[in-house]
PDB file of N, CA and C in Angstrom:
ATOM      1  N   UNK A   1     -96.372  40.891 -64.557  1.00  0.00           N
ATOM      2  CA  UNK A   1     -96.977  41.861 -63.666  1.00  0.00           C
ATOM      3  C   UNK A   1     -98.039  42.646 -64.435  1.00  0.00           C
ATOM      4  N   UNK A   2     -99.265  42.851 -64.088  1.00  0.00           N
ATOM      5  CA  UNK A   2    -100.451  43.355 -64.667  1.00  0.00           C
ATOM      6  C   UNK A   2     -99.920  44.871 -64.567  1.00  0.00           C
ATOM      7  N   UNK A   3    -100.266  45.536 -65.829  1.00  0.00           N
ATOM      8  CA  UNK A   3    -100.635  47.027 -65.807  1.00  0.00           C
ATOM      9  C   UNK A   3    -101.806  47.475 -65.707  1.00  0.00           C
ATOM     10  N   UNK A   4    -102.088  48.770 -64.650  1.00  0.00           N
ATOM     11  CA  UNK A   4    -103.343  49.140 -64.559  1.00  0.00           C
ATOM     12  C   UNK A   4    -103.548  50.563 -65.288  1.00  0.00           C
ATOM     13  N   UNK A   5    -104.739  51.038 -65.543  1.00  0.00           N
ATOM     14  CA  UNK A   5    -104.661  52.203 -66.205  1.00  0.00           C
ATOM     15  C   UNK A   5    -104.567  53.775 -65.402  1.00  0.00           C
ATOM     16  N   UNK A   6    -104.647  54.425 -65.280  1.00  0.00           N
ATOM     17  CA  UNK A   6    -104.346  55.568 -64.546  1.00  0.00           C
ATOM     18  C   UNK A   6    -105.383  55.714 -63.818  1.00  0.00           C
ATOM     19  N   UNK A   7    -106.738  55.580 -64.822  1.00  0.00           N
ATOM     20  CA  UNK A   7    -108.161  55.630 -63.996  1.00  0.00           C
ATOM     21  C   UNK A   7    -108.805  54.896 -63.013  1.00  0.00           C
ATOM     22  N   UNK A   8    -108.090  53.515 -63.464  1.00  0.00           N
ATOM     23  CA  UNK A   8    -108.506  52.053 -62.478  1.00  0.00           C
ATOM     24  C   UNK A   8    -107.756  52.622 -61.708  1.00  0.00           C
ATOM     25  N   UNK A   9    -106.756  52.687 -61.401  1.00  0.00           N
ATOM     26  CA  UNK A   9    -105.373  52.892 -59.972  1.00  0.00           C
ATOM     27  C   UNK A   9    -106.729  54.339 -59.471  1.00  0.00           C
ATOM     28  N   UNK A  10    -106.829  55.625 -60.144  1.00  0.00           N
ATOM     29  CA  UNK A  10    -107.658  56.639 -59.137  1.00  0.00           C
ATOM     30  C   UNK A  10    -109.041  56.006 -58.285  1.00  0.00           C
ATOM     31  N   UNK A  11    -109.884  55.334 -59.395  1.00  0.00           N
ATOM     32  CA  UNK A  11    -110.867  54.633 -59.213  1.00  0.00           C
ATOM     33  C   UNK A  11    -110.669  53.929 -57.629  1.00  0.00           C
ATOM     34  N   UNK A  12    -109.634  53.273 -57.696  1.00  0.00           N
ATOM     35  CA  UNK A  12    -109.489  52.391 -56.907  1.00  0.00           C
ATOM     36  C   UNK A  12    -108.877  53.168 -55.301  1.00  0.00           C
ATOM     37  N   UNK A  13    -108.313  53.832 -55.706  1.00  0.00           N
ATOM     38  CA  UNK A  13    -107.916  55.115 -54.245  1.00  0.00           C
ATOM     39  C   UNK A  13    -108.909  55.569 -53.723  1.00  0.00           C
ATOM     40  N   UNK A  14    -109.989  56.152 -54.676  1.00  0.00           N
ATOM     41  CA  UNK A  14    -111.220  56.836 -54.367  1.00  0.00           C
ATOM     42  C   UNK A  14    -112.004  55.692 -53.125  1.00  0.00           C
ATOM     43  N   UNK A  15    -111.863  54.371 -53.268  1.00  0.00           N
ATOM     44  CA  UNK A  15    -112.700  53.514 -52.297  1.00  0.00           C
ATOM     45  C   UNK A  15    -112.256  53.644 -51.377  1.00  0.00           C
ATOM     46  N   UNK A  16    -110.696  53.783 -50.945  1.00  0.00           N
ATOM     47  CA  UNK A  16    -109.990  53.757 -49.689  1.00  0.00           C
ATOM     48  C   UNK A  16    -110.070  55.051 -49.189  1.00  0.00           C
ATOM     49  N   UNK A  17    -110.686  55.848 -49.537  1.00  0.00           N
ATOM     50  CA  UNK A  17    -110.690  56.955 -49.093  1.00  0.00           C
ATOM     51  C   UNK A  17    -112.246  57.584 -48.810  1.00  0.00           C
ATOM     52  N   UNK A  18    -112.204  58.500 -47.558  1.00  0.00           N
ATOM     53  CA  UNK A  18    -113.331  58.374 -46.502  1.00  0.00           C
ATOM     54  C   UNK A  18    -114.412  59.100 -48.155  1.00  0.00           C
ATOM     55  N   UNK A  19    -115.703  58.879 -47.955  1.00  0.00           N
ATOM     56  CA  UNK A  19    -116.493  58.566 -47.018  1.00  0.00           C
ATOM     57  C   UNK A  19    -116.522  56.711 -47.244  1.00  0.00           C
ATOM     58  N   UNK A  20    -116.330  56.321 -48.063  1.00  0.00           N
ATOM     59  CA  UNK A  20    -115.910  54.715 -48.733  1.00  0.00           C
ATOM     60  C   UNK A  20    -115.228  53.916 -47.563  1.00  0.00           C
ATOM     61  N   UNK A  21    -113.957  54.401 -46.967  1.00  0.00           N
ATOM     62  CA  UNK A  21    -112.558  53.825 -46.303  1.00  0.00           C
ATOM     63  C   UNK A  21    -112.778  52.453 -46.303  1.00  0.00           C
ATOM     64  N   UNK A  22    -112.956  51.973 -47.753  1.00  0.00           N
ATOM     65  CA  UNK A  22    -112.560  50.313 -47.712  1.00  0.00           C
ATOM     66  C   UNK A  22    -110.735  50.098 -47.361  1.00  0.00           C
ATOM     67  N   UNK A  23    -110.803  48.694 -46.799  1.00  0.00           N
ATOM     68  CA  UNK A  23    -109.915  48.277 -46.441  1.00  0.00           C
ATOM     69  C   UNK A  23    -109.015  47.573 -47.634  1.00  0.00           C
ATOM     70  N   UNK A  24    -107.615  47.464 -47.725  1.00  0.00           N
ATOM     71  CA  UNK A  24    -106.883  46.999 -48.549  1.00  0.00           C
ATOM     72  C   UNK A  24    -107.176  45.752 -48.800  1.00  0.00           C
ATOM     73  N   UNK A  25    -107.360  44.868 -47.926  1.00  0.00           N
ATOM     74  CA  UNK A  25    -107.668  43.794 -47.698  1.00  0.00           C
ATOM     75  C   UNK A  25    -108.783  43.368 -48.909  1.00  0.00           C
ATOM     76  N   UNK A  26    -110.266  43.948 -48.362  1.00  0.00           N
ATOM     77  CA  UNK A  26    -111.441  43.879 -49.350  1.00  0.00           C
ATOM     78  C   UNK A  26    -111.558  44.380 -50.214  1.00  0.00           C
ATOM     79  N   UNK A  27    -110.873  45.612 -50.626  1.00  0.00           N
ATOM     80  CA  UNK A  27    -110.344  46.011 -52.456  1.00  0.00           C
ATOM     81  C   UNK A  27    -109.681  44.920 -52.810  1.00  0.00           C
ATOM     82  N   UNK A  28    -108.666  44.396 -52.413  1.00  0.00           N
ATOM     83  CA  UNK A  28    -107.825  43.578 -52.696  1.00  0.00           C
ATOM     84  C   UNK A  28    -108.542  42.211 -53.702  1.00  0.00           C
ATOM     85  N   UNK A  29    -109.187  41.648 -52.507  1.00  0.00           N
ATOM     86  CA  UNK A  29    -110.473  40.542 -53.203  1.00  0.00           C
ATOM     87  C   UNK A  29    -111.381  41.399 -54.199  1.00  0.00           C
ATOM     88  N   UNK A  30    -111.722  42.539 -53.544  1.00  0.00           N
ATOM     89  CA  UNK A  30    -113.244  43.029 -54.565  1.00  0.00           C
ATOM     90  C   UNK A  30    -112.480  43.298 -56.376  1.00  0.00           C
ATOM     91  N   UNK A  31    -111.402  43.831 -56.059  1.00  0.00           N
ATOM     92  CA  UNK A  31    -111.125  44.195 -57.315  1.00  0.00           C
ATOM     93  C   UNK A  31    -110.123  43.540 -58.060  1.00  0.00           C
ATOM     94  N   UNK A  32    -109.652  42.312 -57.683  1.00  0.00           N
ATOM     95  CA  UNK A  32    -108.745  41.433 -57.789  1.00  0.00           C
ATOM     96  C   UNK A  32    -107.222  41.949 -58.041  1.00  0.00           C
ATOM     97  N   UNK A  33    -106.746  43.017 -57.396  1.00  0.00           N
ATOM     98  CA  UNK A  33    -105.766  43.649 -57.592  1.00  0.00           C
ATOM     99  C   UNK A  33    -104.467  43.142 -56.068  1.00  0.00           C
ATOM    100  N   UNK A  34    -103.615  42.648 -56.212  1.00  0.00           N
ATOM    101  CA  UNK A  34    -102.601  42.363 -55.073  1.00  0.00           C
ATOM    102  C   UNK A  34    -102.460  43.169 -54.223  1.00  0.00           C
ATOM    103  N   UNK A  35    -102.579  42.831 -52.791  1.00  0.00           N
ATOM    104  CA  UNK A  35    -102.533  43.656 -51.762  1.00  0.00           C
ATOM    105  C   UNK A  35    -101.488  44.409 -51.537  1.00  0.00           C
ATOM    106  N   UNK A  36    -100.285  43.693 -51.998  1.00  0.00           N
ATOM    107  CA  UNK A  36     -98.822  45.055 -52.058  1.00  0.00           C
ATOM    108  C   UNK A  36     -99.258  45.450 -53.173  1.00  0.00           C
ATOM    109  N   UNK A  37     -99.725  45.598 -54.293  1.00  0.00           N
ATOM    110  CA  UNK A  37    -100.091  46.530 -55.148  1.00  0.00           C
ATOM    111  C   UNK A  37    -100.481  47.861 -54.203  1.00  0.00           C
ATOM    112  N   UNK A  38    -101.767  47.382 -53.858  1.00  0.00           N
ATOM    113  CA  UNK A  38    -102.275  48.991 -53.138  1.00  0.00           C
ATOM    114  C   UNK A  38    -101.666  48.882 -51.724  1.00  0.00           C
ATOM    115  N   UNK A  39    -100.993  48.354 -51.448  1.00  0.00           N
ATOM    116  CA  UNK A  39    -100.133  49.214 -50.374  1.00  0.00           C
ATOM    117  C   UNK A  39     -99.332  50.155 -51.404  1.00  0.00           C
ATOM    118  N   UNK A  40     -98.712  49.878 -51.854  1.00  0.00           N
ATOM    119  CA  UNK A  40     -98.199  50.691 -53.017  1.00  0.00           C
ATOM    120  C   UNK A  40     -98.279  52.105 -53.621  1.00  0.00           C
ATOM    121  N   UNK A  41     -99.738  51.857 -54.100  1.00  0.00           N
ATOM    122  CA  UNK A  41    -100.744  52.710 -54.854  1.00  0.00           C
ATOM    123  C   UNK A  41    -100.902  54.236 -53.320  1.00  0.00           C
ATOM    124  N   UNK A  42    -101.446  53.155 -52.284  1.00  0.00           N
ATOM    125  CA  UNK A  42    -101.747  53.984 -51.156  1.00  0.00           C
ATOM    126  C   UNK A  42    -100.742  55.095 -50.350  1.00  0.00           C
ATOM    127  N   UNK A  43     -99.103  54.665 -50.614  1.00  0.00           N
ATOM    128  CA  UNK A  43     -98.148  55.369 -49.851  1.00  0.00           C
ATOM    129  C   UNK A  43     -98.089  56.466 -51.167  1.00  0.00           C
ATOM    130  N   UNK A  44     -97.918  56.022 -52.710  1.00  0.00           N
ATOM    131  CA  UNK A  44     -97.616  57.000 -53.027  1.00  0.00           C
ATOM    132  C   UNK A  44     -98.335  58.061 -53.325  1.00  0.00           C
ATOM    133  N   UNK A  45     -99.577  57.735 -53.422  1.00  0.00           N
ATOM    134  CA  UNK A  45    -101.354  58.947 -53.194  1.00  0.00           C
ATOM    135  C   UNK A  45    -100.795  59.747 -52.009  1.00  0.00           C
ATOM    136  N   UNK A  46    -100.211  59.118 -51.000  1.00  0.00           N
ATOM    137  CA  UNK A  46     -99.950  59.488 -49.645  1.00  0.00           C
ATOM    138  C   UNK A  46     -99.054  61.227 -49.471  1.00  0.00           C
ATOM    139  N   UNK A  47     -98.172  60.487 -50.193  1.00  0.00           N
ATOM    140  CA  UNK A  47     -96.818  61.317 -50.219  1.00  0.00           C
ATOM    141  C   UNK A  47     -97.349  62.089 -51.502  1.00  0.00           C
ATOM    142  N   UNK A  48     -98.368  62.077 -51.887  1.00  0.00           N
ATOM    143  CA  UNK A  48     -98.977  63.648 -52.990  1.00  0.00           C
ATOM    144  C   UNK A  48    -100.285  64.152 -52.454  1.00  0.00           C
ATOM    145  N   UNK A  49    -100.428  63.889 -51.290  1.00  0.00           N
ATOM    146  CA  UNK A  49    -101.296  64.917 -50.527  1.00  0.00           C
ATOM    147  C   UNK A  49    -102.935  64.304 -50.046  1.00  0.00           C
ATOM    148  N   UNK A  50    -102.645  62.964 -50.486  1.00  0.00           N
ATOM    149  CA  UNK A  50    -104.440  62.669 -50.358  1.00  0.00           C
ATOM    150  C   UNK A  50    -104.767  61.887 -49.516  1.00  0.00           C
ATOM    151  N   UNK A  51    -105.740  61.857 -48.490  1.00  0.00           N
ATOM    152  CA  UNK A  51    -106.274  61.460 -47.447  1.00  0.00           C
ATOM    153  C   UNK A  51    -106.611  60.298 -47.631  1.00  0.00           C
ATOM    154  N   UNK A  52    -105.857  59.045 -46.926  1.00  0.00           N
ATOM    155  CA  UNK A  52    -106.037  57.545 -46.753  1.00  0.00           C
ATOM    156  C   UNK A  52    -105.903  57.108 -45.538  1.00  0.00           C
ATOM    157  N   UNK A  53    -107.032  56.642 -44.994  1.00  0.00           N
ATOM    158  CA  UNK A  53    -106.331  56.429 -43.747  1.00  0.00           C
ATOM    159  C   UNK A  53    -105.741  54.699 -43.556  1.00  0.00           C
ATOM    160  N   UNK A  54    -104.811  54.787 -43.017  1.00  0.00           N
ATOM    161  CA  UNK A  54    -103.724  53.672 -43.124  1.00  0.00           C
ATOM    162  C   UNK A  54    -104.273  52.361 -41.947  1.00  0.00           C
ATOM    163  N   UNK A  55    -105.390  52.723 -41.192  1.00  0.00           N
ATOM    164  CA  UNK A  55    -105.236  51.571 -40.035  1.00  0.00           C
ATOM    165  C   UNK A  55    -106.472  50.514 -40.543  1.00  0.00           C
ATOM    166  N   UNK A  56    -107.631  51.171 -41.084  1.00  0.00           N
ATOM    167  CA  UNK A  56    -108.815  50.604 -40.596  1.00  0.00           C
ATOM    168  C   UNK A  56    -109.892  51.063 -41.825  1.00  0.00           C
ATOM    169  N   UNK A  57    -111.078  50.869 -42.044  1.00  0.00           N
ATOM    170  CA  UNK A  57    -112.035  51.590 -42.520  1.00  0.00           C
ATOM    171  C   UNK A  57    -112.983  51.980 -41.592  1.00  0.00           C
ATOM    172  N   UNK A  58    -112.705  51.818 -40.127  1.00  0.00           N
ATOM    173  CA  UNK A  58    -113.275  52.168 -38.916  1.00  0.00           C
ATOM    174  C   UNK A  58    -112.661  53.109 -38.493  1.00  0.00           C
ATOM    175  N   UNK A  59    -113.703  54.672 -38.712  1.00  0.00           N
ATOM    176  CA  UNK A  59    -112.773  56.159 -37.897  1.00  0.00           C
ATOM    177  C   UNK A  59    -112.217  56.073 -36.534  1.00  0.00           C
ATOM    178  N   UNK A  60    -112.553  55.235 -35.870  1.00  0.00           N
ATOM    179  CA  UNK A  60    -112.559  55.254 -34.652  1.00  0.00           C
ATOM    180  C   UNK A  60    -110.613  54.452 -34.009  1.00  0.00           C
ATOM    181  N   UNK A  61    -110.381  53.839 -35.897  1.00  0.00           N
ATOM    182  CA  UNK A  61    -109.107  53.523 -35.636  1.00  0.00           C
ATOM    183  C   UNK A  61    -108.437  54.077 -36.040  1.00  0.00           C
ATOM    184  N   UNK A  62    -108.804  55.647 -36.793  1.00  0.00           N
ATOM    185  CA  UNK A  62    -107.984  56.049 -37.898  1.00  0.00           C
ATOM    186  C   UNK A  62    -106.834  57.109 -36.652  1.00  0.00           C
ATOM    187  N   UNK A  63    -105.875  57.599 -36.695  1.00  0.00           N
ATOM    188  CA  UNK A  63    -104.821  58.147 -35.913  1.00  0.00           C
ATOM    189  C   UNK A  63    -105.000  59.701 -35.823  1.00  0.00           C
ATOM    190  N   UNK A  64    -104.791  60.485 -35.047  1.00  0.00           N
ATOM    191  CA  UNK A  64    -105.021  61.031 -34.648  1.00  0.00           C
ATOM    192  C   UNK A  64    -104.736  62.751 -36.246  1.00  0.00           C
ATOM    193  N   UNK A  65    -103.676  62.347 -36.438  1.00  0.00           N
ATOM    194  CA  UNK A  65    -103.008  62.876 -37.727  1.00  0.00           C
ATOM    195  C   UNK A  65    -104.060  62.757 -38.931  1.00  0.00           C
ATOM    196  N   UNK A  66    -104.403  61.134 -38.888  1.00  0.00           N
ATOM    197  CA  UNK A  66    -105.192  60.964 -40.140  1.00  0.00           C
ATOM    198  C   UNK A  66    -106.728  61.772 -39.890  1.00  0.00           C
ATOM    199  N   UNK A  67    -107.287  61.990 -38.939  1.00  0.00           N
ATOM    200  CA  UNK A  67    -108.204  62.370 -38.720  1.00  0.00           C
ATOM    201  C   UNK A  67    -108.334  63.822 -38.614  1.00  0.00           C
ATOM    202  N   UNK A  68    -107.575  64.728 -38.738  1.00  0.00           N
ATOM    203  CA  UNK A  68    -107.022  65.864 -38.893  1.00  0.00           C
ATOM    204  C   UNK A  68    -107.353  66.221 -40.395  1.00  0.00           C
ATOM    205  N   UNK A  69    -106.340  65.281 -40.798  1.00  0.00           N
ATOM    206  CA  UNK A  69    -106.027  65.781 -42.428  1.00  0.00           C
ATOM    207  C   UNK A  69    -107.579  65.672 -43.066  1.00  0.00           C
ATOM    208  N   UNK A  70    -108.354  64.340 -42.350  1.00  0.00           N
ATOM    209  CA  UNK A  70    -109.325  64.019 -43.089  1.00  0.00           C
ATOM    210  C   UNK A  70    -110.675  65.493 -42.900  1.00  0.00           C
ATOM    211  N   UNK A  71    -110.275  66.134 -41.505  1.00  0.00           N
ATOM    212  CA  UNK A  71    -111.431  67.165 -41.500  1.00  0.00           C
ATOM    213  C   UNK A  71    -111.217  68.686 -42.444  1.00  0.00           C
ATOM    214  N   UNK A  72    -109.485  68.742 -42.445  1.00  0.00           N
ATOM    215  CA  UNK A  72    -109.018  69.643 -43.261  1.00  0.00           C
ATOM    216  C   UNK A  72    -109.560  69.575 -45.096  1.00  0.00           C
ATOM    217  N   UNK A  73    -109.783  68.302 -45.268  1.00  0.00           N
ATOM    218  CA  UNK A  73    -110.058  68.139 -46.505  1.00  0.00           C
ATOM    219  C   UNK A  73    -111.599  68.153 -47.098  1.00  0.00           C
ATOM    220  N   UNK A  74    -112.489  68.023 -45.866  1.00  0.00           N
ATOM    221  CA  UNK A  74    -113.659  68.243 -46.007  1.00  0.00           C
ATOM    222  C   UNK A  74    -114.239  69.358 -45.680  1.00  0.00           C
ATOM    223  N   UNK A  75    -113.034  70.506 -44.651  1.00  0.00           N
ATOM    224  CA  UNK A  75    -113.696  71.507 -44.869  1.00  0.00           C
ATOM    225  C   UNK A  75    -113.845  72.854 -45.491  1.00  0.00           C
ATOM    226  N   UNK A  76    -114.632  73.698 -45.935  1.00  0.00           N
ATOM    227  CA  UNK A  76    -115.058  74.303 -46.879  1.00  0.00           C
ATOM    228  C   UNK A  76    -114.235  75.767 -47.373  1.00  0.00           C
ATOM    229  N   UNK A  77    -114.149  75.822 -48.464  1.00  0.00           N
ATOM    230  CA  UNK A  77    -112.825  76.453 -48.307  1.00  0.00           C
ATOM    231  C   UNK A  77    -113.289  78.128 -49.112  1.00  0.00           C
TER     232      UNK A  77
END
């Protein structure tokens, strides 16, 4: 099983996350990392507070919750 470094694993959250919202799928290929890897990577970013949205890299699929959190986080504080 490959180890990744702390920075590659952030690096790699940072794409799935808006304004980026690549899909697991195409990280998956782009960065040659296993797709249950970042399912992985993605629940536990999740459960420490950071905005991923789980359906799509299309807002228009993201849930109603995710789209919430995502305006809370962009706005200005």
């Amino acid at each position: 099983m490959p180890h990744y470094s702390p920075e590659r694993k952030e690096a790699t959250l940072q794409k799935m996350a808006p304004p980026h919202s690549r899909t697991v799928a195409k990280l998956a290929n782009q960065e040659g990392i296993s797709t249950a890897t970042l399912y992985n990577w993605r629940k536990s970013a999740r459960k420490r507070g950071a905005v991923l949205p789980s359906n799509s890299a299309s807002p228009d699929k993201w849930s109603s919750e995710e789209k919430f959190r995502i305006v809370l986080e962009a706005a200005p504080r």
